[in-house]
C-alpha atoms as a PDB file:
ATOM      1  CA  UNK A   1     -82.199 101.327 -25.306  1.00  0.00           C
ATOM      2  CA  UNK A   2     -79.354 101.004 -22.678  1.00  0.00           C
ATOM      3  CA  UNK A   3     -75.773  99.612 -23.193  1.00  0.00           C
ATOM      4  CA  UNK A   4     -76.978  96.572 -21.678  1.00  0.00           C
ATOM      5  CA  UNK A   5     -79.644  96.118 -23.639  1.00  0.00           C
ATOM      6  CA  UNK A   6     -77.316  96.707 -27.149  1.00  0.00           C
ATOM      7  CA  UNK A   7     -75.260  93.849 -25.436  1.00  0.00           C
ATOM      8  CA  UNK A   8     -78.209  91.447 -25.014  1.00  0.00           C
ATOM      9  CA  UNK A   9     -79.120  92.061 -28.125  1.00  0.00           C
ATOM     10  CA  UNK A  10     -76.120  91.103 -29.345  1.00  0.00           C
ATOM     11  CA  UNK A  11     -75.568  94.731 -30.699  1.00  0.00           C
ATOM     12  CA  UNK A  12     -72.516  95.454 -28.135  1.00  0.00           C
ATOM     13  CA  UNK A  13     -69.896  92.786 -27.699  1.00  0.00           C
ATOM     14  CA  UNK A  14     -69.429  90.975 -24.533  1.00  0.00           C
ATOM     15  CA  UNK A  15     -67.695  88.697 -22.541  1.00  0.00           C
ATOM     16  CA  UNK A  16     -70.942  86.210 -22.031  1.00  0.00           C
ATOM     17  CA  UNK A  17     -70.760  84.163 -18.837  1.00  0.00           C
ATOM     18  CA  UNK A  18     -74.324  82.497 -19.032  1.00  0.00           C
ATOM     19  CA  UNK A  19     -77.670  83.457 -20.358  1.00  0.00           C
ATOM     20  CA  UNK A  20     -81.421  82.206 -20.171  1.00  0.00           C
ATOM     21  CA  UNK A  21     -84.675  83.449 -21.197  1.00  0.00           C
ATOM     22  CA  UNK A  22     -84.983  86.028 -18.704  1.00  0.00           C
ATOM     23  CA  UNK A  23     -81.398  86.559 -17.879  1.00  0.00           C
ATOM     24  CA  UNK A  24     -78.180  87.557 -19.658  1.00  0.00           C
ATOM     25  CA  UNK A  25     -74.560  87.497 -17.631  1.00  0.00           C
ATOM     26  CA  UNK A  26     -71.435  88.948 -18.322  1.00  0.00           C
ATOM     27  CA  UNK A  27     -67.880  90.745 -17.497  1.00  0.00           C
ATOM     28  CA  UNK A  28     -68.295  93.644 -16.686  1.00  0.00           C
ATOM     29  CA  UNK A  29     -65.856  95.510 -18.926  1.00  0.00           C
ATOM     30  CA  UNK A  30     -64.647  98.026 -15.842  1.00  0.00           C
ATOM     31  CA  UNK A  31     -64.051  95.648 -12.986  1.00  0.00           C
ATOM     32  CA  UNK A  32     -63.122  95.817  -9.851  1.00  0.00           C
ATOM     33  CA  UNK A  33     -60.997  92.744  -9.266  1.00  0.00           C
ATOM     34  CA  UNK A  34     -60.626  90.139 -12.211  1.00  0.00           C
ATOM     35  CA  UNK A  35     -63.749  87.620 -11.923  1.00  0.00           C
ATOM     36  CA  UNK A  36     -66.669  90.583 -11.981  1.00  0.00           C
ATOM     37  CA  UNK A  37     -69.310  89.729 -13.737  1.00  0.00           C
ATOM     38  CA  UNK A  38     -72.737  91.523 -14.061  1.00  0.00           C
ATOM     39  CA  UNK A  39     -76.438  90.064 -14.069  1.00  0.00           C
ATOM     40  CA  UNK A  40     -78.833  91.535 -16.171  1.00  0.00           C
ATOM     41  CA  UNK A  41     -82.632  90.888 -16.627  1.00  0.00           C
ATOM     42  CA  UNK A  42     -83.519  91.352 -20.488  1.00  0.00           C
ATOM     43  CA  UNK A  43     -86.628  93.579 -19.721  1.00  0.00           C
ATOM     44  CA  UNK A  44     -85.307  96.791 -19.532  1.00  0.00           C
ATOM     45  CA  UNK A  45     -86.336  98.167 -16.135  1.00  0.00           C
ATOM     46  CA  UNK A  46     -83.723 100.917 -14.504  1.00  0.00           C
ATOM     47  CA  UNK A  47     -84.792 100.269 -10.468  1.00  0.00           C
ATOM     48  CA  UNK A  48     -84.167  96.972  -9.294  1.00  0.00           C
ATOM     49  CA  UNK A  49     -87.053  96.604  -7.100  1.00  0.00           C
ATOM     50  CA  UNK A  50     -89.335  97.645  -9.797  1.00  0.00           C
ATOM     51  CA  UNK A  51     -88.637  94.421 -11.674  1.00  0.00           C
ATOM     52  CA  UNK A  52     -91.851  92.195 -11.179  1.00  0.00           C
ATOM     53  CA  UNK A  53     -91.370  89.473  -8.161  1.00  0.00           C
ATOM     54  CA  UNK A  54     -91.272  86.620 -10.551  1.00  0.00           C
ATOM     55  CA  UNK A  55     -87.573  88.277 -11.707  1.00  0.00           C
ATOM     56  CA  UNK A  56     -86.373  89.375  -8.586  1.00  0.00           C
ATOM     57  CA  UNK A  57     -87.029  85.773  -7.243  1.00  0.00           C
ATOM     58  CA  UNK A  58     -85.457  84.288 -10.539  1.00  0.00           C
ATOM     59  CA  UNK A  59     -82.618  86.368 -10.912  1.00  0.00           C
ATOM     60  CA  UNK A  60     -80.881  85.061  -7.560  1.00  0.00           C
ATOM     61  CA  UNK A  61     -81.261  81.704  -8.663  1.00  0.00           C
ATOM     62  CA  UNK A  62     -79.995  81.915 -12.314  1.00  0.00           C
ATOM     63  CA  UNK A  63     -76.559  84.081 -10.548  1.00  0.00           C
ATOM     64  CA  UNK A  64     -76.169  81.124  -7.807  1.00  0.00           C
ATOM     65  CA  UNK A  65     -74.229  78.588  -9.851  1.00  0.00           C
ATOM     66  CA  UNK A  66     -72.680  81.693 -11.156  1.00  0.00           C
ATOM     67  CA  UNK A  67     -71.425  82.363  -7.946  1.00  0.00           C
ATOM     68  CA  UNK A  68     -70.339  79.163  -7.191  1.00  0.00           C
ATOM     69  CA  UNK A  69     -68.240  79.290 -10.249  1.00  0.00           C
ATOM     70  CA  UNK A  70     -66.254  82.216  -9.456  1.00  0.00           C
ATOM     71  CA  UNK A  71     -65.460  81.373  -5.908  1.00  0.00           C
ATOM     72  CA  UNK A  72     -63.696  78.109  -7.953  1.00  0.00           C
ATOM     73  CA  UNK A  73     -61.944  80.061 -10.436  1.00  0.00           C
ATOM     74  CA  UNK A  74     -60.228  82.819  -7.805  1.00  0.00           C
ATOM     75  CA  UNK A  75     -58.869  83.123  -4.841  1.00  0.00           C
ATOM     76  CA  UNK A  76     -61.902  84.653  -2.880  1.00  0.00           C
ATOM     77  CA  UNK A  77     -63.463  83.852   0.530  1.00  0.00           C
ATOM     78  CA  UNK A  78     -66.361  84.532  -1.322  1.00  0.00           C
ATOM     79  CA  UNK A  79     -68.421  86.170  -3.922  1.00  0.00           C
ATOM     80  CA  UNK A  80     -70.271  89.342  -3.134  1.00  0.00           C
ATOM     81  CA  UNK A  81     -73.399  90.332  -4.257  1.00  0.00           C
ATOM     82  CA  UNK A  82     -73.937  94.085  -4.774  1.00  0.00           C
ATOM     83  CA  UNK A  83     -77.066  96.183  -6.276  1.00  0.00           C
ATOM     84  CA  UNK A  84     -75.967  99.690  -7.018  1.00  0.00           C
ATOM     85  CA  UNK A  85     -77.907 100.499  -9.902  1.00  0.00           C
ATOM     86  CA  UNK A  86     -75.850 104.158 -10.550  1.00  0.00           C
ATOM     87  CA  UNK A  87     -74.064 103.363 -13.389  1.00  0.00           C
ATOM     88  CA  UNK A  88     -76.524 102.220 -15.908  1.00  0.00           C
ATOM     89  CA  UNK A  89     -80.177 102.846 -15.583  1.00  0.00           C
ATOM     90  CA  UNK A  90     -81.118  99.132 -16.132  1.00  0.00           C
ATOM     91  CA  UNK A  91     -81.309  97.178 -13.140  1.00  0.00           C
ATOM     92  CA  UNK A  92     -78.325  94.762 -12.664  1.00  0.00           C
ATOM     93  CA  UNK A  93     -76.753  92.355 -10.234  1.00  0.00           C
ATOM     94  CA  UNK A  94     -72.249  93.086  -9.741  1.00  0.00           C
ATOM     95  CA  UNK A  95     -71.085  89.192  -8.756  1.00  0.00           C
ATOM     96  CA  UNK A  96     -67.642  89.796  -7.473  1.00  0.00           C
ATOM     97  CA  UNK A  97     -65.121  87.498  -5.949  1.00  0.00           C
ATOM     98  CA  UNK A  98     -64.543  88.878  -2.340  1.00  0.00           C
ATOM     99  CA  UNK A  99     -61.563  89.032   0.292  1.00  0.00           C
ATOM    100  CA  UNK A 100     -62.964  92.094   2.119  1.00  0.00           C
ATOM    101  CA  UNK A 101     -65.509  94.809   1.911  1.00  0.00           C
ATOM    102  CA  UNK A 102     -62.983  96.782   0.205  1.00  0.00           C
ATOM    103  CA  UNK A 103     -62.590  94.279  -2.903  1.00  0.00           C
ATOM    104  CA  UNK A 104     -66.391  95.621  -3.483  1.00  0.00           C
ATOM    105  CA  UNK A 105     -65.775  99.419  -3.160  1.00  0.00           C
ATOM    106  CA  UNK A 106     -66.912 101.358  -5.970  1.00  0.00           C
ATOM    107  CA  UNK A 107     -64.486 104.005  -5.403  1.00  0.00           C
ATOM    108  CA  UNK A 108     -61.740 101.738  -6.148  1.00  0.00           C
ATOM    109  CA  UNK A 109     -59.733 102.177  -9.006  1.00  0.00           C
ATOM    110  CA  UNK A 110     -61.148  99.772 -11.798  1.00  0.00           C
ATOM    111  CA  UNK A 111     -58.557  97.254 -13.748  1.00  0.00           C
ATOM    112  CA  UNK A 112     -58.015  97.552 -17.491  1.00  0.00           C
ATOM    113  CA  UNK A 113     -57.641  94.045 -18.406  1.00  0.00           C
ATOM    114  CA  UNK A 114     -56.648  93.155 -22.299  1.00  0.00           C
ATOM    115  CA  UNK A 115     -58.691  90.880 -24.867  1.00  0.00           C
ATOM    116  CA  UNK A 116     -56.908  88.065 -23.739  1.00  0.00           C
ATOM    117  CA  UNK A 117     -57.226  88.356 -20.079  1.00  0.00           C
ATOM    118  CA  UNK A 118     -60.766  89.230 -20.065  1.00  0.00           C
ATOM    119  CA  UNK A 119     -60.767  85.957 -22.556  1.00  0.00           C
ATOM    120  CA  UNK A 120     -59.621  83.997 -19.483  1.00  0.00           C
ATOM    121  CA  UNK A 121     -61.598  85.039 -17.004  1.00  0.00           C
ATOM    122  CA  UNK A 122     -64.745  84.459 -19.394  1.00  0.00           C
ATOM    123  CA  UNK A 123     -63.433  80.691 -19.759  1.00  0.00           C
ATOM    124  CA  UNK A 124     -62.278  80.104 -16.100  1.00  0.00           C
ATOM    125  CA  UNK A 125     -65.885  80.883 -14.954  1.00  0.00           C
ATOM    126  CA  UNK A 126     -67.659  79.615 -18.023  1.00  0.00           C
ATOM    127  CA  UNK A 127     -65.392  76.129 -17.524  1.00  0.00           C
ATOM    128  CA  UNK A 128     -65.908  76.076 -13.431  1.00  0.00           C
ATOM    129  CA  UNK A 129     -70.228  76.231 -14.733  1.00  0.00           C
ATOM    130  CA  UNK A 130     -69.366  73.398 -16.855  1.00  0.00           C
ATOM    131  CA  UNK A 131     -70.942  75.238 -19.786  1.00  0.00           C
ATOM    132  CA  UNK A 132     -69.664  75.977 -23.632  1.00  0.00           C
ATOM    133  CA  UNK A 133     -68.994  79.088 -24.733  1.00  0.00           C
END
Protein backbone atom coordinates (compact mmCIF):
# COMPACT_ATOMS: atom_id res chain seq x y z
CA UNK A 1 0.00 0.00 0.00
CA UNK A 2 1.61 3.42 -0.90
CA UNK A 3 1.59 6.69 1.17
CA UNK A 4 -1.04 7.80 -1.02
CA UNK A 5 -3.06 5.16 -0.69
CA UNK A 6 -2.76 5.32 3.55
CA UNK A 7 -3.94 8.98 2.81
CA UNK A 8 -7.02 7.99 0.76
CA UNK A 9 -7.80 5.75 3.06
CA UNK A 10 -7.88 8.09 5.50
CA UNK A 11 -4.93 6.25 7.30
CA UNK A 12 -2.35 9.30 6.65
CA UNK A 13 -3.55 12.81 7.31
CA UNK A 14 -3.97 15.29 4.62
CA UNK A 15 -4.68 18.52 3.53
CA UNK A 16 -7.91 17.37 1.26
CA UNK A 17 -8.63 19.75 -1.61
CA UNK A 18 -11.49 17.68 -3.36
CA UNK A 19 -12.33 14.07 -3.77
CA UNK A 20 -14.78 11.81 -5.90
CA UNK A 21 -15.24 8.25 -6.49
CA UNK A 22 -12.33 7.75 -8.55
CA UNK A 23 -10.26 10.64 -7.45
CA UNK A 24 -8.73 11.98 -4.23
CA UNK A 25 -6.78 15.65 -4.21
CA UNK A 26 -4.55 17.13 -1.93
CA UNK A 27 -1.39 19.38 -0.72
CA UNK A 28 1.24 17.98 -1.35
CA UNK A 29 3.08 18.12 1.97
CA UNK A 30 6.70 19.07 0.14
CA UNK A 31 5.74 21.80 -2.27
CA UNK A 32 7.21 23.68 -4.50
CA UNK A 33 5.52 27.05 -4.26
CA UNK A 34 2.47 27.44 -1.78
CA UNK A 35 -0.82 26.31 -3.81
CA UNK A 36 0.65 22.57 -4.91
CA UNK A 37 -1.64 20.22 -4.78
CA UNK A 38 -1.47 16.55 -6.01
CA UNK A 39 -4.14 14.34 -7.97
CA UNK A 40 -4.42 10.93 -7.19
CA UNK A 41 -6.56 8.08 -8.73
CA UNK A 42 -7.69 5.65 -5.78
CA UNK A 43 -6.69 2.44 -7.76
CA UNK A 44 -3.33 2.01 -6.96
CA UNK A 45 -1.46 1.88 -10.27
CA UNK A 46 2.44 3.25 -10.13
CA UNK A 47 2.73 4.31 -14.21
CA UNK A 48 0.45 6.84 -15.24
CA UNK A 49 -0.27 5.62 -18.59
CA UNK A 50 -1.07 2.27 -17.28
CA UNK A 51 -4.20 3.62 -15.63
CA UNK A 52 -7.20 2.37 -17.85
CA UNK A 53 -8.45 5.24 -20.49
CA UNK A 54 -11.65 5.74 -18.65
CA UNK A 55 -9.17 7.39 -15.67
CA UNK A 56 -6.78 9.04 -17.67
CA UNK A 57 -9.75 10.78 -19.50
CA UNK A 58 -11.48 11.43 -16.02
CA UNK A 59 -8.71 12.51 -14.10
CA UNK A 60 -8.15 15.82 -16.27
CA UNK A 61 -11.57 16.70 -15.82
CA UNK A 62 -12.04 16.15 -12.02
CA UNK A 63 -8.31 18.50 -11.65
CA UNK A 64 -9.88 21.31 -14.11
CA UNK A 65 -12.00 23.24 -11.63
CA UNK A 66 -9.12 22.45 -9.44
CA UNK A 67 -7.06 24.38 -11.54
CA UNK A 68 -9.20 27.06 -11.96
CA UNK A 69 -9.25 27.44 -8.27
CA UNK A 70 -5.70 27.91 -7.70
CA UNK A 71 -5.03 30.33 -10.46
CA UNK A 72 -7.85 32.48 -8.13
CA UNK A 73 -6.26 31.94 -4.93
CA UNK A 74 -2.39 33.00 -6.10
CA UNK A 75 -0.69 35.08 -7.97
CA UNK A 76 0.11 32.74 -11.01
CA UNK A 77 -0.11 33.24 -14.80
CA UNK A 78 -1.19 29.91 -14.56
CA UNK A 79 -1.35 26.49 -13.17
CA UNK A 80 0.97 23.82 -14.46
CA UNK A 81 0.30 20.45 -14.93
CA UNK A 82 3.21 18.03 -14.39
CA UNK A 83 3.39 13.98 -14.43
CA UNK A 84 6.63 12.86 -12.91
CA UNK A 85 5.70 9.82 -11.29
CA UNK A 86 9.47 9.42 -9.36
CA UNK A 87 8.56 10.09 -6.11
CA UNK A 88 5.85 7.72 -5.25
CA UNK A 89 5.12 4.68 -7.27
CA UNK A 90 1.35 5.51 -7.61
CA UNK A 91 0.51 7.47 -10.48
CA UNK A 92 -0.32 11.16 -9.66
CA UNK A 93 -1.07 14.50 -11.22
CA UNK A 94 1.42 17.88 -9.36
CA UNK A 95 -1.23 21.05 -10.01
CA UNK A 96 1.00 23.96 -9.37
CA UNK A 97 0.42 27.64 -9.66
CA UNK A 98 2.97 28.85 -12.37
CA UNK A 99 5.05 32.15 -13.16
CA UNK A 100 7.76 30.30 -15.14
CA UNK A 101 9.10 26.92 -15.95
CA UNK A 102 11.24 27.28 -13.04
CA UNK A 103 8.24 27.57 -10.40
CA UNK A 104 7.80 23.72 -11.64
CA UNK A 105 11.44 22.50 -11.25
CA UNK A 106 11.83 19.58 -9.19
CA UNK A 107 15.23 20.43 -8.24
CA UNK A 108 14.05 23.38 -6.46
CA UNK A 109 14.30 23.62 -2.95
CA UNK A 110 10.80 22.57 -1.47
CA UNK A 111 8.97 25.04 1.25
CA UNK A 112 8.27 23.85 4.79
CA UNK A 113 5.07 25.47 5.42
CA UNK A 114 3.45 25.14 9.20
CA UNK A 115 -0.10 23.62 10.19
CA UNK A 116 -1.53 26.82 9.82
CA UNK A 117 -0.26 27.87 6.53
CA UNK A 118 -0.83 24.68 4.86
CA UNK A 119 -4.46 25.27 6.70
CA UNK A 120 -4.78 28.31 4.41
CA UNK A 121 -3.84 27.24 1.40
CA UNK A 122 -6.28 24.11 1.86
CA UNK A 123 -9.18 26.80 2.46
CA UNK A 124 -8.12 29.43 -0.20
CA UNK A 125 -8.44 26.68 -2.89
CA UNK A 126 -11.17 24.69 -1.23
CA UNK A 127 -13.20 28.33 -0.88
CA UNK A 128 -12.17 29.56 -4.68
CA UNK A 129 -14.07 25.59 -5.67
CA UNK A 130 -16.88 26.79 -3.68
CA UNK A 131 -16.78 23.52 -1.74
CA UNK A 132 -16.85 22.66 2.28
CA UNK A 133 -14.23 21.26 3.87
Amino acid sequence: MTIFSKIIAGQVPSYKIRENDHFFAFLDIAPMVKGHVLVVPKIETDKFFDLPDEYLAEMLVFAKPIAHAIEQSFNCDRCGLTVMGMEVPHAHLHLVPINSAEDVNFTNKKLKLSSDEFKSVQQKIVKALGEGL
